[in-house]
Structures are given as structure tokens and as C-alpha cells.
C-alpha atoms as a PDB file:
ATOM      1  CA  UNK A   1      -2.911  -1.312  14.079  1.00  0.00           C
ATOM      2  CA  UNK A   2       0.125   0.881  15.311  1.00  0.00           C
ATOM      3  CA  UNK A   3       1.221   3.713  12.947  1.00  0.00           C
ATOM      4  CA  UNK A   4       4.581   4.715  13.130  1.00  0.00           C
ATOM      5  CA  UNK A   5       6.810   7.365  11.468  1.00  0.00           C
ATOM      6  CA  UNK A   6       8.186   6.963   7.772  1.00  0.00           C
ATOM      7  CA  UNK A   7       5.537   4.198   7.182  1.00  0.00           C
ATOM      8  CA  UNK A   8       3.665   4.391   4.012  1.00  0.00           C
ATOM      9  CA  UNK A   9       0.182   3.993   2.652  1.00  0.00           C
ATOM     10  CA  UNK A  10      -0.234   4.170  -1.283  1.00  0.00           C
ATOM     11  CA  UNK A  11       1.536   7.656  -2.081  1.00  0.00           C
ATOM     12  CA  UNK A  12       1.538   8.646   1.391  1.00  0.00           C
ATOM     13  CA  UNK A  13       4.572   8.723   3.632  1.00  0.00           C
ATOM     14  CA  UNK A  14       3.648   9.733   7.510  1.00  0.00           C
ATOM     15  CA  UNK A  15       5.507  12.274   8.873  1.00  0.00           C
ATOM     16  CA  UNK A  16       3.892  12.917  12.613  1.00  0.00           C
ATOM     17  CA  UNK A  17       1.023  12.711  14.842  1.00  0.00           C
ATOM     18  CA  UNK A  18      -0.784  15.815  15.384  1.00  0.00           C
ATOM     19  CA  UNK A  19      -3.417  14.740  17.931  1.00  0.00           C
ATOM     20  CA  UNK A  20      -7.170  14.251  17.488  1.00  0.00           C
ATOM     21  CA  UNK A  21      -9.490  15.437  14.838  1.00  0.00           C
ATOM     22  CA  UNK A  22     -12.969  15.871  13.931  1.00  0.00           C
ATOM     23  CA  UNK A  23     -14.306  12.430  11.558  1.00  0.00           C
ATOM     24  CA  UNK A  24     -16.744  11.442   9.811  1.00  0.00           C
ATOM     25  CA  UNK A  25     -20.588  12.439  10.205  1.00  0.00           C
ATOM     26  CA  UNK A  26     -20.292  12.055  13.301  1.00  0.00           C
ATOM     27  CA  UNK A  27     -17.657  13.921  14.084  1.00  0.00           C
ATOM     28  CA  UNK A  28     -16.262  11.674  16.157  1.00  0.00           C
ATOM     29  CA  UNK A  29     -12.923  12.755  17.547  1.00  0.00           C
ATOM     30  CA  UNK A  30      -9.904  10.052  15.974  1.00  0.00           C
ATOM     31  CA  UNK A  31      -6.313  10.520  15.818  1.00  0.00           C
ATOM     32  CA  UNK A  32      -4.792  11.797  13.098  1.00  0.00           C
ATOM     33  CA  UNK A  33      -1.292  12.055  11.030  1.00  0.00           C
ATOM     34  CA  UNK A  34       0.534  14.290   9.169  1.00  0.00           C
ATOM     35  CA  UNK A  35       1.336  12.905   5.224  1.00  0.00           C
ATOM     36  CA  UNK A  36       3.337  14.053   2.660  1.00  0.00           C
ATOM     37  CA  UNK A  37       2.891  12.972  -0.759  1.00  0.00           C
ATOM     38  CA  UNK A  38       4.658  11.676  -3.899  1.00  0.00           C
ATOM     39  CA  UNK A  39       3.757  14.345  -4.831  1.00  0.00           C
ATOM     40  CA  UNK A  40       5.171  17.310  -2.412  1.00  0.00           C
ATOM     41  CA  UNK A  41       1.690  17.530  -1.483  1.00  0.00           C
ATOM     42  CA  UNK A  42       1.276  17.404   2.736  1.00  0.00           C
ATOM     43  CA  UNK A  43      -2.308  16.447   3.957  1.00  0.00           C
ATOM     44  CA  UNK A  44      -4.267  15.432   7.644  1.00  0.00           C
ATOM     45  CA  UNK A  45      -5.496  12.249   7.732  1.00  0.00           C
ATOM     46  CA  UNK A  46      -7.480  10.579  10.356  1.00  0.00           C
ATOM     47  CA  UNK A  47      -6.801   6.897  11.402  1.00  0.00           C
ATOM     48  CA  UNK A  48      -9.770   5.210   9.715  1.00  0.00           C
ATOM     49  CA  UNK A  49      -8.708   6.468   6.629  1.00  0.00           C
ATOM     50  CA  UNK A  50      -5.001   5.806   6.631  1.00  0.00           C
ATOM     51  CA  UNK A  51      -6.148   1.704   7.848  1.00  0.00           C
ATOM     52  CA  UNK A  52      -9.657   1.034   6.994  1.00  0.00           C
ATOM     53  CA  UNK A  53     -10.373  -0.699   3.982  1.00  0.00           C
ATOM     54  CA  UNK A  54     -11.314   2.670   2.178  1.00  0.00           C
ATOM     55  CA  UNK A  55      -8.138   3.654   2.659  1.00  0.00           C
ATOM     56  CA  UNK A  56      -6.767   7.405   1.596  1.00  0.00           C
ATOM     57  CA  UNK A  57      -3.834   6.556  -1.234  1.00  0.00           C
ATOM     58  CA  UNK A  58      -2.755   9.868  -2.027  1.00  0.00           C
ATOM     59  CA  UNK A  59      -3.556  13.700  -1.293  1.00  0.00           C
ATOM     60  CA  UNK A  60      -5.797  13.638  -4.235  1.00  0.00           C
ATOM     61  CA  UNK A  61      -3.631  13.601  -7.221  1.00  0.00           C
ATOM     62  CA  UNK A  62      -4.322  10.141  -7.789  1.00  0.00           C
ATOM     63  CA  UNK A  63      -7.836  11.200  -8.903  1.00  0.00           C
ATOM     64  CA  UNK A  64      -6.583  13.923 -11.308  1.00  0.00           C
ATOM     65  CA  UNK A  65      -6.715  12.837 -15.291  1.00  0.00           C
ATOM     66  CA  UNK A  66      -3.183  14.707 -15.998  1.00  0.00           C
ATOM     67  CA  UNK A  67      -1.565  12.133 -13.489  1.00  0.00           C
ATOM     68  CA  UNK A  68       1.501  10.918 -15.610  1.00  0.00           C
ATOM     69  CA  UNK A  69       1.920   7.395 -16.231  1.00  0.00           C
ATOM     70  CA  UNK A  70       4.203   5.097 -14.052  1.00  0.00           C
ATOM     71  CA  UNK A  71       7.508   4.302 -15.937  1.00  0.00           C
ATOM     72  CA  UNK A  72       9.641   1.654 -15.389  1.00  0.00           C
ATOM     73  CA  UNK A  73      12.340   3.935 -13.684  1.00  0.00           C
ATOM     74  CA  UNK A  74       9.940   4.625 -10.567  1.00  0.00           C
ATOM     75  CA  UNK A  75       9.960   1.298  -9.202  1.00  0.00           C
ATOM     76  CA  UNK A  76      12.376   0.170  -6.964  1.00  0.00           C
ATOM     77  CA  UNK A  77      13.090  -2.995  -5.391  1.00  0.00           C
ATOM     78  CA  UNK A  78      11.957  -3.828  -1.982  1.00  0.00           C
ATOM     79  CA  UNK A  79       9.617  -0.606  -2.143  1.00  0.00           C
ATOM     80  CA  UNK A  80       6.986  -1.703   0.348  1.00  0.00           C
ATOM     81  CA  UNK A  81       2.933  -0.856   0.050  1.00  0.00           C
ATOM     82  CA  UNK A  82       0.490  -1.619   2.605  1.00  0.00           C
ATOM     83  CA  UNK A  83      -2.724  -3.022   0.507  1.00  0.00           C
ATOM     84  CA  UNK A  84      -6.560  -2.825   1.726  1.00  0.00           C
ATOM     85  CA  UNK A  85      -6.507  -6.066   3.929  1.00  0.00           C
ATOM     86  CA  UNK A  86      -3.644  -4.253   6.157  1.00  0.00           C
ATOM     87  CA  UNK A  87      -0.618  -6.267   4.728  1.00  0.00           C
ATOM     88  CA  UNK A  88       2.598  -4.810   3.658  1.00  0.00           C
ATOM     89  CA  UNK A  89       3.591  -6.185   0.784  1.00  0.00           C
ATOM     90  CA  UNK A  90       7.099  -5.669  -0.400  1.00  0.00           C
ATOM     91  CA  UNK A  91       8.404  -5.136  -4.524  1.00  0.00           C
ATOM     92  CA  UNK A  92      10.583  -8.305  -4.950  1.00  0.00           C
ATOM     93  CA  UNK A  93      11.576  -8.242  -8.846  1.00  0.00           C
ATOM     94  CA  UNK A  94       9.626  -6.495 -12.035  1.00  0.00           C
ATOM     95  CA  UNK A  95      10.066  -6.124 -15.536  1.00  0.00           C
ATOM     96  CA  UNK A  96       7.527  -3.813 -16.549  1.00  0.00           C
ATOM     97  CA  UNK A  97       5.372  -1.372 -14.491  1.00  0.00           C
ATOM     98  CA  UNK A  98       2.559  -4.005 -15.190  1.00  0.00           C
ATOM     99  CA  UNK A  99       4.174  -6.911 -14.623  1.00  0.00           C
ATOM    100  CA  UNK A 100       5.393  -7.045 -11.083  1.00  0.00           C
ATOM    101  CA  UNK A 101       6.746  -9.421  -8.425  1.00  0.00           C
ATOM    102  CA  UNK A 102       5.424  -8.792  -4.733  1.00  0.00           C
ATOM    103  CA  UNK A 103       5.656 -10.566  -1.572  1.00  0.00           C
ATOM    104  CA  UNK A 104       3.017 -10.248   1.269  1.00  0.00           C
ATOM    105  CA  UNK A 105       4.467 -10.196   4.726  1.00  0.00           C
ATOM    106  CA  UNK A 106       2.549 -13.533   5.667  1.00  0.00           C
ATOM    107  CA  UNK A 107       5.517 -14.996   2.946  1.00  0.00           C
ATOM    108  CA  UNK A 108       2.805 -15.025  -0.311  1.00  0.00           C
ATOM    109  CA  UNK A 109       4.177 -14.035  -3.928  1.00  0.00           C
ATOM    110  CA  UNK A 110       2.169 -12.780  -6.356  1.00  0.00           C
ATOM    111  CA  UNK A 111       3.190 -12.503  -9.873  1.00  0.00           C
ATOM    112  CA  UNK A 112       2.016 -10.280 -12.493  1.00  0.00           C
ATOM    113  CA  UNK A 113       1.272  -7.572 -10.642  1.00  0.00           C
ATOM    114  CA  UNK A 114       0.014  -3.608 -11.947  1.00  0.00           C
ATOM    115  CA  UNK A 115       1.919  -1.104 -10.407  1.00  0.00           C
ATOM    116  CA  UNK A 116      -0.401   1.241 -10.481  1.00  0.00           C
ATOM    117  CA  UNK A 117      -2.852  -1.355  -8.505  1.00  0.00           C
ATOM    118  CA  UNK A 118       0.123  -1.868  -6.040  1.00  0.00           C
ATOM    119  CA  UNK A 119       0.400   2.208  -5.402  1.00  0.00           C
ATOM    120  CA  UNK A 120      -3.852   2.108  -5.233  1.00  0.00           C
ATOM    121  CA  UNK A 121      -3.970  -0.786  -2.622  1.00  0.00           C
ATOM    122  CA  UNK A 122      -6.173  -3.119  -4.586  1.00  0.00           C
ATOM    123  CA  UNK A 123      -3.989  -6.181  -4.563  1.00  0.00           C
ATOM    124  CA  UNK A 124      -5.508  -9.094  -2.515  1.00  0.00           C
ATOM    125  CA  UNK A 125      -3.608 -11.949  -0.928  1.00  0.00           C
ATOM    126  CA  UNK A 126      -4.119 -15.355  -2.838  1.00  0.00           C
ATOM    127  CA  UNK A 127      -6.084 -17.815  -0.990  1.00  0.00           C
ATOM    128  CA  UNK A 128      -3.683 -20.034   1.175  1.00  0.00           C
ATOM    129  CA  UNK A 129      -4.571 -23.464   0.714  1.00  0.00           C
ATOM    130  CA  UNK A 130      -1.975 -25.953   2.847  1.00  0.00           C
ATOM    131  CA  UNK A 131      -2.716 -30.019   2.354  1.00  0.00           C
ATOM    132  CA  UNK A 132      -2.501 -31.694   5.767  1.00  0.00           C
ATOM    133  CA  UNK A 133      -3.033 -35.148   5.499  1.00  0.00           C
ATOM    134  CA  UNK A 134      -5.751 -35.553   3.366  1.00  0.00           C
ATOM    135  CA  UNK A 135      -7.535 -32.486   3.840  1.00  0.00           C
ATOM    136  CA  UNK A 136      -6.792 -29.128   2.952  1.00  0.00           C
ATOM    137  CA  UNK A 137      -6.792 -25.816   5.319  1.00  0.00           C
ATOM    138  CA  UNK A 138      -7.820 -22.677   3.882  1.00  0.00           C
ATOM    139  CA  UNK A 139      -6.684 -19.115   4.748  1.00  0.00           C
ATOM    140  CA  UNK A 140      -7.871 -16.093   3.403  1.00  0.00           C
ATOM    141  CA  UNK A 141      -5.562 -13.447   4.777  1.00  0.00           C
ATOM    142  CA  UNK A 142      -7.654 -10.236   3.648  1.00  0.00           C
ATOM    143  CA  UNK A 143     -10.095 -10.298   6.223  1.00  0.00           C
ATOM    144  CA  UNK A 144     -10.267  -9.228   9.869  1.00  0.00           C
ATOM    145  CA  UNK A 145      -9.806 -11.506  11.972  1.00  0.00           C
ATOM    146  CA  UNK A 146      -8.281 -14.162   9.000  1.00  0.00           C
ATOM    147  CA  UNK A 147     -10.705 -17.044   7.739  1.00  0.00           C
ATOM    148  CA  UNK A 148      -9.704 -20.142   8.505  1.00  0.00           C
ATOM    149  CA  UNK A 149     -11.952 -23.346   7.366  1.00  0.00           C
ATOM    150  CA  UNK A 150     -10.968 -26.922   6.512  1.00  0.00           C
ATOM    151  CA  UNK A 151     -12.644 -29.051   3.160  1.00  0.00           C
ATOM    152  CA  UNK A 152     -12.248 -32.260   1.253  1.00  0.00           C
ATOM    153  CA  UNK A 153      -9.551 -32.486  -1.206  1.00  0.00           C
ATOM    154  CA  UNK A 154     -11.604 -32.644  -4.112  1.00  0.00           C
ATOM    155  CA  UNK A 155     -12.655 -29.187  -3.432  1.00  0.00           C
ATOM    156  CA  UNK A 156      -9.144 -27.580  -3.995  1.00  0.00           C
ATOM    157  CA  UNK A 157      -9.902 -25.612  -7.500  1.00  0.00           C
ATOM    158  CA  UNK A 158     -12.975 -24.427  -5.729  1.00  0.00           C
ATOM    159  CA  UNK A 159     -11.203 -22.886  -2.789  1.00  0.00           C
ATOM    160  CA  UNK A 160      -8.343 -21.943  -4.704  1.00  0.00           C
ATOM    161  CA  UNK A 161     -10.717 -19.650  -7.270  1.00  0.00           C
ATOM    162  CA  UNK A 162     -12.353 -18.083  -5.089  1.00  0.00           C
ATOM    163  CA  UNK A 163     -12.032 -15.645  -2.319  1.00  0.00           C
ATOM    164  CA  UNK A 164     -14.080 -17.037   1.458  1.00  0.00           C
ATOM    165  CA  UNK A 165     -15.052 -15.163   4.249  1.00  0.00           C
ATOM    166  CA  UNK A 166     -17.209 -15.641   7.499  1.00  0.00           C
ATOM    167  CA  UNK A 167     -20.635 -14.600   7.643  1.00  0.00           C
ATOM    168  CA  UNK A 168     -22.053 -13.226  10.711  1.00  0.00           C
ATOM    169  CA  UNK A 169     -23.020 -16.529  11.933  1.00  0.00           C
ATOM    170  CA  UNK A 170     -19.399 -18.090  11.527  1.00  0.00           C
ATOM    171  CA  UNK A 171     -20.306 -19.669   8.298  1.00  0.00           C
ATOM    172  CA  UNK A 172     -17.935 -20.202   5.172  1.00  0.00           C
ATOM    173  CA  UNK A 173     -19.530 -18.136   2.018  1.00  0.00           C
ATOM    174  CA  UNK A 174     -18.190 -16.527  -0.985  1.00  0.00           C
ATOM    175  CA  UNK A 175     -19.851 -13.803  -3.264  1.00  0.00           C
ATOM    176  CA  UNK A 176     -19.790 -15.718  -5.895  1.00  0.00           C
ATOM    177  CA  UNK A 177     -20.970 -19.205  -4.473  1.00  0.00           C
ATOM    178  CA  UNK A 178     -22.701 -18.518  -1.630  1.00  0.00           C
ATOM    179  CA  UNK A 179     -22.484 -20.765   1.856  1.00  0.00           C
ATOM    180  CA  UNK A 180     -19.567 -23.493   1.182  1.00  0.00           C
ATOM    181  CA  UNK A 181     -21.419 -26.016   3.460  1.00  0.00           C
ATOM    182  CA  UNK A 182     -24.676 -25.943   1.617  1.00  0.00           C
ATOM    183  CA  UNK A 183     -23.012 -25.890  -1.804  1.00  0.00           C
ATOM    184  CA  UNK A 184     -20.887 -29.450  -0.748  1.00  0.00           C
ATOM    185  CA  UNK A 185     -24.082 -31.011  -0.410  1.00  0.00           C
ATOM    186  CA  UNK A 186     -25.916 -29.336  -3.243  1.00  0.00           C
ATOM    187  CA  UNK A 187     -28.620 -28.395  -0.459  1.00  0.00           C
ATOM    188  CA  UNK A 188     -32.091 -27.196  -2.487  1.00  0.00           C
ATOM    189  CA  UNK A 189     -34.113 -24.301  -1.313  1.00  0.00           C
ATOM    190  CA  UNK A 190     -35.320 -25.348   2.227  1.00  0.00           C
ATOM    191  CA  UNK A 191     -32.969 -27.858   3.145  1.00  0.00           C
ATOM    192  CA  UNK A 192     -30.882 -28.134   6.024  1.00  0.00           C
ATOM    193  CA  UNK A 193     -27.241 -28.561   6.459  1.00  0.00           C
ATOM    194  CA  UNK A 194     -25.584 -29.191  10.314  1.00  0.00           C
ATOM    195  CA  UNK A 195     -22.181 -29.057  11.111  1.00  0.00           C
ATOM    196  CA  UNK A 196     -22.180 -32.975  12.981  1.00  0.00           C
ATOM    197  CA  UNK A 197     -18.930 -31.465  15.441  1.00  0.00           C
ATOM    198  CA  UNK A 198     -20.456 -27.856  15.582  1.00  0.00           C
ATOM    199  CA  UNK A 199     -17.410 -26.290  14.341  1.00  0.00           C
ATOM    200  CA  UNK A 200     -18.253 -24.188  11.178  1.00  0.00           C
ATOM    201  CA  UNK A 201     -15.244 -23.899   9.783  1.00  0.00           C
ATOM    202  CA  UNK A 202     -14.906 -27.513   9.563  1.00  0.00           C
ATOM    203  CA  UNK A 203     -16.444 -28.374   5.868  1.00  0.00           C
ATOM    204  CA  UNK A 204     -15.189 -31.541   5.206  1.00  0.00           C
ATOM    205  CA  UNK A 205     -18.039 -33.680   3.549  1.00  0.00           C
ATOM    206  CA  UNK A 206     -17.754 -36.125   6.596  1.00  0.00           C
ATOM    207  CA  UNK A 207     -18.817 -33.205   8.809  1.00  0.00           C
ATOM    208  CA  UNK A 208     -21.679 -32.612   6.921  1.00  0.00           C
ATOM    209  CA  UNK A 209     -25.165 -33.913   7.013  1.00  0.00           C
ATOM    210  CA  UNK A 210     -28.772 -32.704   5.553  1.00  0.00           C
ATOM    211  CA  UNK A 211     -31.076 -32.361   8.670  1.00  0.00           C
ATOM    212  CA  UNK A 212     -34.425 -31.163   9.723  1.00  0.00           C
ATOM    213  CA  UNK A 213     -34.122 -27.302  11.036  1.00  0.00           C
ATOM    214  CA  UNK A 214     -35.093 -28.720  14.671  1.00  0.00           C
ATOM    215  CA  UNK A 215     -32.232 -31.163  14.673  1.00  0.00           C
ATOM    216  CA  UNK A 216     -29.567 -28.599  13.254  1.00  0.00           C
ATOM    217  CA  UNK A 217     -30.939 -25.769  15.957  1.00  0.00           C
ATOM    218  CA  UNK A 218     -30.128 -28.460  18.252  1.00  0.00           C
ATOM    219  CA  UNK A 219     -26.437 -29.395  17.450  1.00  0.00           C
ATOM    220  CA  UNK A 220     -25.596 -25.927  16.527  1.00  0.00           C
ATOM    221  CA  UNK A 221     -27.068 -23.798  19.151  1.00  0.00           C
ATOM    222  CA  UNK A 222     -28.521 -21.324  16.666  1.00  0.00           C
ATOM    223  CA  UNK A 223     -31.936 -19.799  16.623  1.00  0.00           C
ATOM    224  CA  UNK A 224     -34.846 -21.238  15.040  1.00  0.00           C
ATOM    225  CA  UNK A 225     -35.208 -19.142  12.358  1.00  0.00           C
ATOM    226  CA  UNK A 226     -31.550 -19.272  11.306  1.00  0.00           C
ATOM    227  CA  UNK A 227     -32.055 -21.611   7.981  1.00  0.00           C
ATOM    228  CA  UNK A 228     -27.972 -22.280   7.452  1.00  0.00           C
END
């Protein structure tokens, strides 16, 4: 992702590029920017921390107990903060400093809305759910490269709830449910469930069978051992 001049992360505005820098452990040499501050405050910061999703908010102060509290007065309209999944997302109306309207670049609103979560990156995209037909698609635009996956109607307050990312193997899983696939078949301890088309994102019931682990190694291509 391209930095640029003026653009803003948390409390930090960029001012310039000063070359490479020592980061990390390793000390791996990464490019780095100049920042200055809500505060005044300039500080160096080095690429992975101004994008990754541990991102740098401030030069520190944000950490400090005698940080005064956000008032109403600070907030402007169409103030724009980039959040952890690497979204700008822009200040569109508020009322209070905890009850604020934002719009994600990728057109979402978001109601209700903390400033001080806005300034802190911690607000997440809502899960995109679009009905086509009689299925629904499912986007969840906070992870790298976005996750894309298709389910049965019927499943809409699930997806909806609930935030879904790819495993390593391509699968559909959430923290808090686990693998999509096996939970839209209720699959027990040891069972099998095979994508019939391959396609993993594809989690329409229709699309889903219980199998033996030979016959899903088969269709899918996976290893042996691989018990999705």
C-alpha cells in the first residue's frame, strides 16, 4: 500500500520519507516516514507499523492516563481515518463523540460509532452480505486479500453476526464458530465434509456432502491427513 504525503493514520499526519531504517528484531532495513502528531509531537515510523494491522496511532500520547477526553468540538465532518484492515473511512455526520456516523471507502456506513475507537483504528467493516438470486455472497472486507464465500439463504443471521475469514487451506471459519462448511452439516468429530465443485468458498448446502476422508482427498486435492 502506497503512502503519500498529508495522509493520516490515527493521530498521525505524514510529513516525508526519510529513507530506510533499522526494524524489528531483525533489523531488517524498511522504509520509513516522518509523522507529526495531534499532538505537536514528530516521530519515525517504519512502514509495517504505519500499515500493518498493529498499526502505530499516535507518538505515544495515546497511552498516557492525562490524555484529555475527546469533546464534541474536535470532530469534524469528512475527517478521514484509516482503520486496522487498511480502509479509510471517512466522518459522515455525529452527534456525540460516541455516537458517530462513518463511511468505509468500499461505500459501508456504520452507525454508532466511538470516536475515540475511530482515532485508535479498531473499527471493523460490517460483513457485506449481497442476495443474488437465491443465495447470498459474503464479503468480509478486513482481511487481506478480502473473503469472499457464497451460502444458503437461511444462513443470513449467521453470516451477518459474525466476522469469516479463510484458513490456510481456503476454508470459510470464524472464531467463534469454527469451519462454516462443517457447521452447515452439523459434521461430528471425525466426519467428513467435501466441497462436490471443489470450490471452498462455495457453502451452499447443495455443495455440500458428508464423505469418507479418501473420497474428499480425492475431489479436493488435499492431503490425507487434512480432516476438513
Amino acid at each position: 500500500m502506497p503512502i503519500e504525503i498529508g495522509q493520516r493514520f490515527g493521530l498521525l499526519v505524514v510529513l516525508k520519507n526519510i529513507g530506510n531504517i533499522e526494524y524489528g528484531k531483525t533489523k531488517r532495513l524498511m522504509p520509513a516516514w516522518e509523522c507529526e502528531c495531534d499532538c505537536g509531537n514528530k516521530k519515525i515510523i517504519a512502514y509495517p507499523s504505519l500499515t500493518g494491522s498493529r498499526t502505530t496511532k499516535s507518538c505515544g500520547c495515546l497511552r498516557k492516563k492525562e490524555r484529555p477526553n475527546r469533546k464534541k468540538g474536535d470532530i469534524r465532518i469528512g475527517e478521514v481515518h484509516r482503520q486496522f484492515n487498511g480502509m479509510d473511512a471517512v466522518i459522515i455526520n455525529y452527534n456525540t463523540v460516541n455516537d458517530i456516523t462513518i463511511q468505509f471507502e468500499n461505500g459501508v456506513i456504520v452507525n454508532n460509532v466511538k470516536y475515540d475507537n475511530l482515532i485508535r483504528n479498531k473499527v471493523k467493516c460490517p460483513m457485506i452480505v449481497e442476495e443474488i438470486d437465491d443465495i447470498l455472497k459474503v464479503i468480509n472486507s478486513n482481511t487481506h486479500p478480502e473473503t469472499i464465500f457464497f451460502v444458503d439463504m437461511d444462513f443470513k443471521d449467521l453470516v451477518s453476526n459474525d466476522y469469516w475469514h479463510n484458513d490456510s487451506n481456503g476454508y470459510v471459519k470464524s472464531n467463534k464458530h469454527g469451519h462454516l462448511h462443517r457447521l452447515i452439516m452439523n459434521a461430528q468429530k471425525g466426519d467428513y465434509v467435501d466441497h462436490i465443485n471443489g470450490n471452498t468458498a462455495d457453502n451452499r448446502r447443495s455443495n455440500l456432502r458428508l464423505c469418507s476422508n479418501a473420497k474428499n482427498v480425492q475431489n479436493s486435492g488435499m492431503r490425507k491427513n487434512n480432516k476438513s
